[in-house]
C-alpha atoms as a PDB file:
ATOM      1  CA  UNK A   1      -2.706  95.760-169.511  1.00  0.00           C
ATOM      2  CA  UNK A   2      -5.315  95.580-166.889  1.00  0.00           C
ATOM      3  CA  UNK A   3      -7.180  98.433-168.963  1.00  0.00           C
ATOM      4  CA  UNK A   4      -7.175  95.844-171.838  1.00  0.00           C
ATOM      5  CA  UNK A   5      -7.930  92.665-170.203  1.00  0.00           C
ATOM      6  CA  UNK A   6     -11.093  94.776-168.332  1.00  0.00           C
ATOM      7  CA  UNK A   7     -12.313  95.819-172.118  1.00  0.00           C
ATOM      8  CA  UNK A   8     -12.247  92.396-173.371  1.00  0.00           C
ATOM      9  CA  UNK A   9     -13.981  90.914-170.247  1.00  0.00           C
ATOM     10  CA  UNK A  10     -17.175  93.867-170.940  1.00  0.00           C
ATOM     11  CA  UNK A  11     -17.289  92.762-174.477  1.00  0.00           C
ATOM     12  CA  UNK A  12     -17.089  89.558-173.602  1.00  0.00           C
ATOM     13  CA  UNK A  13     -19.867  89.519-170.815  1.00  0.00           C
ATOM     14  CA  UNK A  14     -22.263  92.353-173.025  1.00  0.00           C
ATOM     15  CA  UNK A  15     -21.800  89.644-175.909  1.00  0.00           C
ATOM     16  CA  UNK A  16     -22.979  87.048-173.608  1.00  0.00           C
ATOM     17  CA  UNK A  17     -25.765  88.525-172.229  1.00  0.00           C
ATOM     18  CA  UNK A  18     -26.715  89.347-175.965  1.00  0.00           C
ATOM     19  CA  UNK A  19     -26.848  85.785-177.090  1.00  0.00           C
ATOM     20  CA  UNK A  20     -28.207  84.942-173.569  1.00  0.00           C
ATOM     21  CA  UNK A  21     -31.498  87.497-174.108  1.00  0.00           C
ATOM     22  CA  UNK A  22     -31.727  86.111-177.815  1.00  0.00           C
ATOM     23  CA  UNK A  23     -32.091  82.970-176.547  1.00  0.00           C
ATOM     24  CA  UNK A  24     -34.843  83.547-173.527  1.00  0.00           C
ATOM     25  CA  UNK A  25     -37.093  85.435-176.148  1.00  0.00           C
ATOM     26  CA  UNK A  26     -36.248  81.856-178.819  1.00  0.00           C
ATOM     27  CA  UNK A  27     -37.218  79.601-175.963  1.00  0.00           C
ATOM     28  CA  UNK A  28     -39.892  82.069-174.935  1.00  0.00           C
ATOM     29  CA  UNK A  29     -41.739  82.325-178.505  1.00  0.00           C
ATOM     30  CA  UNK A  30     -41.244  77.914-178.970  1.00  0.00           C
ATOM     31  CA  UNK A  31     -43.232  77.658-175.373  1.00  0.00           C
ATOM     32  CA  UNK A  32     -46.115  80.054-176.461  1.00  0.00           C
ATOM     33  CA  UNK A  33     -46.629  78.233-179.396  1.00  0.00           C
ATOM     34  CA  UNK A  34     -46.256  74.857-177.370  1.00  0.00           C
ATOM     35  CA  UNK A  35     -49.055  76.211-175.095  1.00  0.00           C
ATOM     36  CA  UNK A  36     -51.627  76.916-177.584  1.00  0.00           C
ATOM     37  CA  UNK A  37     -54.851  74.968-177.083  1.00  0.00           C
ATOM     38  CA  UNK A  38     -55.084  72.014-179.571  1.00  0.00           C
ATOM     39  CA  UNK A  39     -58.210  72.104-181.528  1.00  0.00           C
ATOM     40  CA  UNK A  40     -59.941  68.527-181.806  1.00  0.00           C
ATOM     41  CA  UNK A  41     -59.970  66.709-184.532  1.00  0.00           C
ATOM     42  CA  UNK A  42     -63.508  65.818-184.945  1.00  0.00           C
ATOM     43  CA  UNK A  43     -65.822  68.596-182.545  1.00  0.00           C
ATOM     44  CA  UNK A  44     -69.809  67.298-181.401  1.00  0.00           C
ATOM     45  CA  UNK A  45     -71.911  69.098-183.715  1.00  0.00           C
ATOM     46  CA  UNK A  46     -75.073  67.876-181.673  1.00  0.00           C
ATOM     47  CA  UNK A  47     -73.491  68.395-178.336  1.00  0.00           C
ATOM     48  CA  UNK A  48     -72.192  72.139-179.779  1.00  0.00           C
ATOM     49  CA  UNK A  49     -75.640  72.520-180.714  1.00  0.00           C
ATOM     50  CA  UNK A  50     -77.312  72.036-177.579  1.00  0.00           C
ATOM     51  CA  UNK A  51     -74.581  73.825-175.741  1.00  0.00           C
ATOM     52  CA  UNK A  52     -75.091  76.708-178.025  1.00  0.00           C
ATOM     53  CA  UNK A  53     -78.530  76.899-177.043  1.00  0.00           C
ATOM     54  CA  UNK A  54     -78.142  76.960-173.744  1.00  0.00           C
ATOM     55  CA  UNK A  55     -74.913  79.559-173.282  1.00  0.00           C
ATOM     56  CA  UNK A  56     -74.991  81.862-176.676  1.00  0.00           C
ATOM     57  CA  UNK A  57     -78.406  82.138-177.844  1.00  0.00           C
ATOM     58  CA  UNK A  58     -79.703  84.874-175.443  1.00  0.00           C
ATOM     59  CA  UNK A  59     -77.143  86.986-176.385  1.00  0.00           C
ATOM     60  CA  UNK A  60     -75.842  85.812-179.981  1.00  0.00           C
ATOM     61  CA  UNK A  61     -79.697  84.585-181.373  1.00  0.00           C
ATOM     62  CA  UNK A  62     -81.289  81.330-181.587  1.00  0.00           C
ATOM     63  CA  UNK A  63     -80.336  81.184-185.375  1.00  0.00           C
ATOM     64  CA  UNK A  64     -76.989  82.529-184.662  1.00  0.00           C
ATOM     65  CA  UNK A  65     -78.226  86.256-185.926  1.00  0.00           C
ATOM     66  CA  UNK A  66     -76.881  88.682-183.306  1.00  0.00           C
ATOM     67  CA  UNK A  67     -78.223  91.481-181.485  1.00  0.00           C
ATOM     68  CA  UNK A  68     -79.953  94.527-184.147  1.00  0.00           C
ATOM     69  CA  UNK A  69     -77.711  97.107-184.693  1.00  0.00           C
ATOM     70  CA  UNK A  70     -74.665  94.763-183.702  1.00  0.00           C
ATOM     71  CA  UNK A  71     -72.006  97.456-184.962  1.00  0.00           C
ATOM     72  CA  UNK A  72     -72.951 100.647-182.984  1.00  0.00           C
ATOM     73  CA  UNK A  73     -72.255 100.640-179.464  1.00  0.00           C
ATOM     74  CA  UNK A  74     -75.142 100.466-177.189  1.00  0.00           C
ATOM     75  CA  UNK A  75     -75.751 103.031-174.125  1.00  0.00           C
ATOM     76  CA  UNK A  76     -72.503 101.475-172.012  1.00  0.00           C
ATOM     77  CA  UNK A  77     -70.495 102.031-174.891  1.00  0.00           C
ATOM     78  CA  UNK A  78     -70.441  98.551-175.817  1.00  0.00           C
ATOM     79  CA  UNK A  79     -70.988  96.709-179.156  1.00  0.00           C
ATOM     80  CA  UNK A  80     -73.725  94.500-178.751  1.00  0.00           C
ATOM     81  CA  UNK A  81     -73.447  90.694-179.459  1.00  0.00           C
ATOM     82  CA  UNK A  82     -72.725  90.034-183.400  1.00  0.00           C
ATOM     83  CA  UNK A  83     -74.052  87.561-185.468  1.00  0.00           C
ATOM     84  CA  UNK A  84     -71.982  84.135-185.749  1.00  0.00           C
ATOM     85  CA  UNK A  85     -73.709  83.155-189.230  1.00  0.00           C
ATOM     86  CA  UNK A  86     -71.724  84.252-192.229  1.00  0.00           C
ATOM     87  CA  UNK A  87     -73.283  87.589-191.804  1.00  0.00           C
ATOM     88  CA  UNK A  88     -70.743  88.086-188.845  1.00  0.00           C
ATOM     89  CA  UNK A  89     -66.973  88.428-188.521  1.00  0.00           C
ATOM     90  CA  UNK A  90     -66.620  85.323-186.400  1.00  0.00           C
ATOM     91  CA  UNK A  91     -65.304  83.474-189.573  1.00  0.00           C
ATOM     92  CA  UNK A  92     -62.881  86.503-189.877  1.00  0.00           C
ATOM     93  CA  UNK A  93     -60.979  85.219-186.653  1.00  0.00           C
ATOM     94  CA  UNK A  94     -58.649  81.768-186.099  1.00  0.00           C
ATOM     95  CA  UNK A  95     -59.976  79.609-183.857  1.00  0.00           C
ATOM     96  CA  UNK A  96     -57.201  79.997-181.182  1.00  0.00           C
ATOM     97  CA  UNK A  97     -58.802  83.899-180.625  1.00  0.00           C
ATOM     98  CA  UNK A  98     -62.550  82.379-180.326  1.00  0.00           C
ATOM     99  CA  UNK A  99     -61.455  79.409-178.306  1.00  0.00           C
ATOM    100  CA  UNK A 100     -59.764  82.266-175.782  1.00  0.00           C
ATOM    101  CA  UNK A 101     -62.731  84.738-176.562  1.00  0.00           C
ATOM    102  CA  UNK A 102     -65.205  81.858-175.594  1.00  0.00           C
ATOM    103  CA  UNK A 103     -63.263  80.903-172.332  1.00  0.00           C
ATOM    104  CA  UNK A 104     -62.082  84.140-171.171  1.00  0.00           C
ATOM    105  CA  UNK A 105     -64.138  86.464-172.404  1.00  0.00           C
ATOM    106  CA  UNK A 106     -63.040  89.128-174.751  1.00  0.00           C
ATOM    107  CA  UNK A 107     -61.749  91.566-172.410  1.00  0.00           C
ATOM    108  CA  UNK A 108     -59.428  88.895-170.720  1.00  0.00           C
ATOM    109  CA  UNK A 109     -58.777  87.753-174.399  1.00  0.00           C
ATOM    110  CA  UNK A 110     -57.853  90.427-176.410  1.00  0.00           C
ATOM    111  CA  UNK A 111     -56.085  92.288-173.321  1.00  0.00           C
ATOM    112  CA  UNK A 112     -53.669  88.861-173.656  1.00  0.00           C
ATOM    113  CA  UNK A 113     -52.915  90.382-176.904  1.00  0.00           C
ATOM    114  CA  UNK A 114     -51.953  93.239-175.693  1.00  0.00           C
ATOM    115  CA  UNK A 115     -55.705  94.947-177.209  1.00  0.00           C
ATOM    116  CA  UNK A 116     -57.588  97.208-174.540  1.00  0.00           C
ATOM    117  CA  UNK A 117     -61.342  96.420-175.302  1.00  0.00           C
ATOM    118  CA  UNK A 118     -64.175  96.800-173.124  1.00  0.00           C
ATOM    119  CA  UNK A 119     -66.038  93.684-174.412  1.00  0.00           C
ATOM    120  CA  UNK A 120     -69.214  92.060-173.342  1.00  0.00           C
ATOM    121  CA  UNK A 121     -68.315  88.680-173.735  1.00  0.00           C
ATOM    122  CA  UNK A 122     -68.238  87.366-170.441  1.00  0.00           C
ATOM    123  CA  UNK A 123     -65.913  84.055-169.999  1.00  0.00           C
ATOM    124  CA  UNK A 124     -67.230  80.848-169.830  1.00  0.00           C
ATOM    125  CA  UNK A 125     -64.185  78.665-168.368  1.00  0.00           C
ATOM    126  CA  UNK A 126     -65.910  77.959-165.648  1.00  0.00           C
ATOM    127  CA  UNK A 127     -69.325  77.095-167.105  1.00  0.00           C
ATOM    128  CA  UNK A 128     -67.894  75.298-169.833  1.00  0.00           C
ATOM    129  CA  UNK A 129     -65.148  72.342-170.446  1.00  0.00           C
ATOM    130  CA  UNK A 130     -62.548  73.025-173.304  1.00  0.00           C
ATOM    131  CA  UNK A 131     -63.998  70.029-175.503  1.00  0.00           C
ATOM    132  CA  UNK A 132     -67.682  71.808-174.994  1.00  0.00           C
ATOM    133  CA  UNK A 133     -66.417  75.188-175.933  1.00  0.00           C
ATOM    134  CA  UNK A 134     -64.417  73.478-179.196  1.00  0.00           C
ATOM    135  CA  UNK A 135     -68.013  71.690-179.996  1.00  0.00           C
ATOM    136  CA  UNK A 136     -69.653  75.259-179.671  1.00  0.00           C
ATOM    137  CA  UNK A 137     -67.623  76.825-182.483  1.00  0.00           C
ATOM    138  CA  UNK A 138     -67.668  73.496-184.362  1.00  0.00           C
ATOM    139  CA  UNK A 139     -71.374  73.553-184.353  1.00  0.00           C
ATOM    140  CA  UNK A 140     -70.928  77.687-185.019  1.00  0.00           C
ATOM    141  CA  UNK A 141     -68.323  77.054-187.942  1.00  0.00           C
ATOM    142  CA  UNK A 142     -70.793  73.520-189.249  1.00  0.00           C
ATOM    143  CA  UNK A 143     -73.638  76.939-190.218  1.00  0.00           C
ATOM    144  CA  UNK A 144     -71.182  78.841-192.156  1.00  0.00           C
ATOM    145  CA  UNK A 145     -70.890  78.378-196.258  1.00  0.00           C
ATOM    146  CA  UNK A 146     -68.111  76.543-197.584  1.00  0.00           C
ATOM    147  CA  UNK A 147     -66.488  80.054-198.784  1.00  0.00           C
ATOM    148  CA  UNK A 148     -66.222  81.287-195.090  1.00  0.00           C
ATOM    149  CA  UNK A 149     -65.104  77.754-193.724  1.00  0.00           C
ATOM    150  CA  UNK A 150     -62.513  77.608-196.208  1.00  0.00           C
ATOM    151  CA  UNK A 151     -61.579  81.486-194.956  1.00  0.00           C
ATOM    152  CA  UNK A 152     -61.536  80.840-191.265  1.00  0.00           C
ATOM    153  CA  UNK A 153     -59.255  77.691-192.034  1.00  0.00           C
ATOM    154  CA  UNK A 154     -57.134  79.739-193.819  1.00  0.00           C
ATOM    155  CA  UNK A 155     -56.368  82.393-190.944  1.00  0.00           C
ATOM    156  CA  UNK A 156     -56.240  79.749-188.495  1.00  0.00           C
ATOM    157  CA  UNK A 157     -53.663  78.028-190.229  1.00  0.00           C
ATOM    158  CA  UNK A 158     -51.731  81.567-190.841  1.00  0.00           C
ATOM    159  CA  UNK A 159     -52.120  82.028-186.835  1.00  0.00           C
ATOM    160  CA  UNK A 160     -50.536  79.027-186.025  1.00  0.00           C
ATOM    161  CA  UNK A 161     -47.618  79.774-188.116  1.00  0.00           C
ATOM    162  CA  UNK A 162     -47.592  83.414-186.386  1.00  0.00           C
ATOM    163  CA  UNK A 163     -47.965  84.632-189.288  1.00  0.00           C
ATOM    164  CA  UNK A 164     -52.111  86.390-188.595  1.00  0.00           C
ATOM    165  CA  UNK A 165     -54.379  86.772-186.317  1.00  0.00           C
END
């Protein structure tokens, strides 16, 4: 009888902790998705502009071009910075990746994906507010062509769904 009563209890207490472990990861997955960064309705295309000027264009162009060569890794083994016109793959990526790209850089960014990449984006959180880093890539994402807006919405839309990234 005791032999019983023990099995019952184990089942009992594994089946707990089973519903108990599916719940943490459901709770889990709802607070990620509570935590992402809203995007603002209505981003500064002036003040993007300007800020774009002053923190990206060294490295990304003054017309949003890139560095030559922007898909062969340079001497340090890194890629050097793309373009963010339509000749880019910055359209190719939801906006929660460039807001974290922007702000953390894309080592600190993709590694929060679980992606090893030695980037050369350096982070700009400390530089830059959130609402100047959403009026960057509004002012990026104002350049594009309709075709590549309508693209980026898309997978944006898809990423907060979890459903692409």
């Amino acid at each position: 009888m005791d032999r019983r009563l023990m099995n019952k209890t184990t089942i009992l207490l594994g089946g707990a902790a089973v519903v108990f472990l599916a719940a943490a990861g459901w709770i889990m997955s709802q607070n990620s998705r509570a935590q992402a960064i809203p995007v603002p309705t209505a981003p500064n295309i002036q003040a993007g502009q300007s800020l774009y000027g002053e923190y990206c264009a060294s490295c990304h162009g003054a017309n949003l071009e890139g560095q030559p060569d922007w898909r062969s890794p340079g001497d340090d083994g890194r890629l050097p910075a793309p373009p963010h016109d339509e000749t880019g793959h910055t359209w190719h990526h939801p906006d929660q990746l460039l807001f974290k790209y922007t702000k953390l850089g894309g080592k600190a960014a993709l590694a929060s994906q679980g992606i090893e990449f030695d980037s050369g984006m350096p982070g700009f959180g400390e530089d830059l507010s959130d609402q100047d880093i959403w009026n960057i890539l509004g002012f990026i994402r104002s350049t594009w062509p309709e075709r590549q807006r309508q693209v980026q919405v898309e997978r944006t839309k898809l990423d907060s769904e979890g459903e692409g990234n």
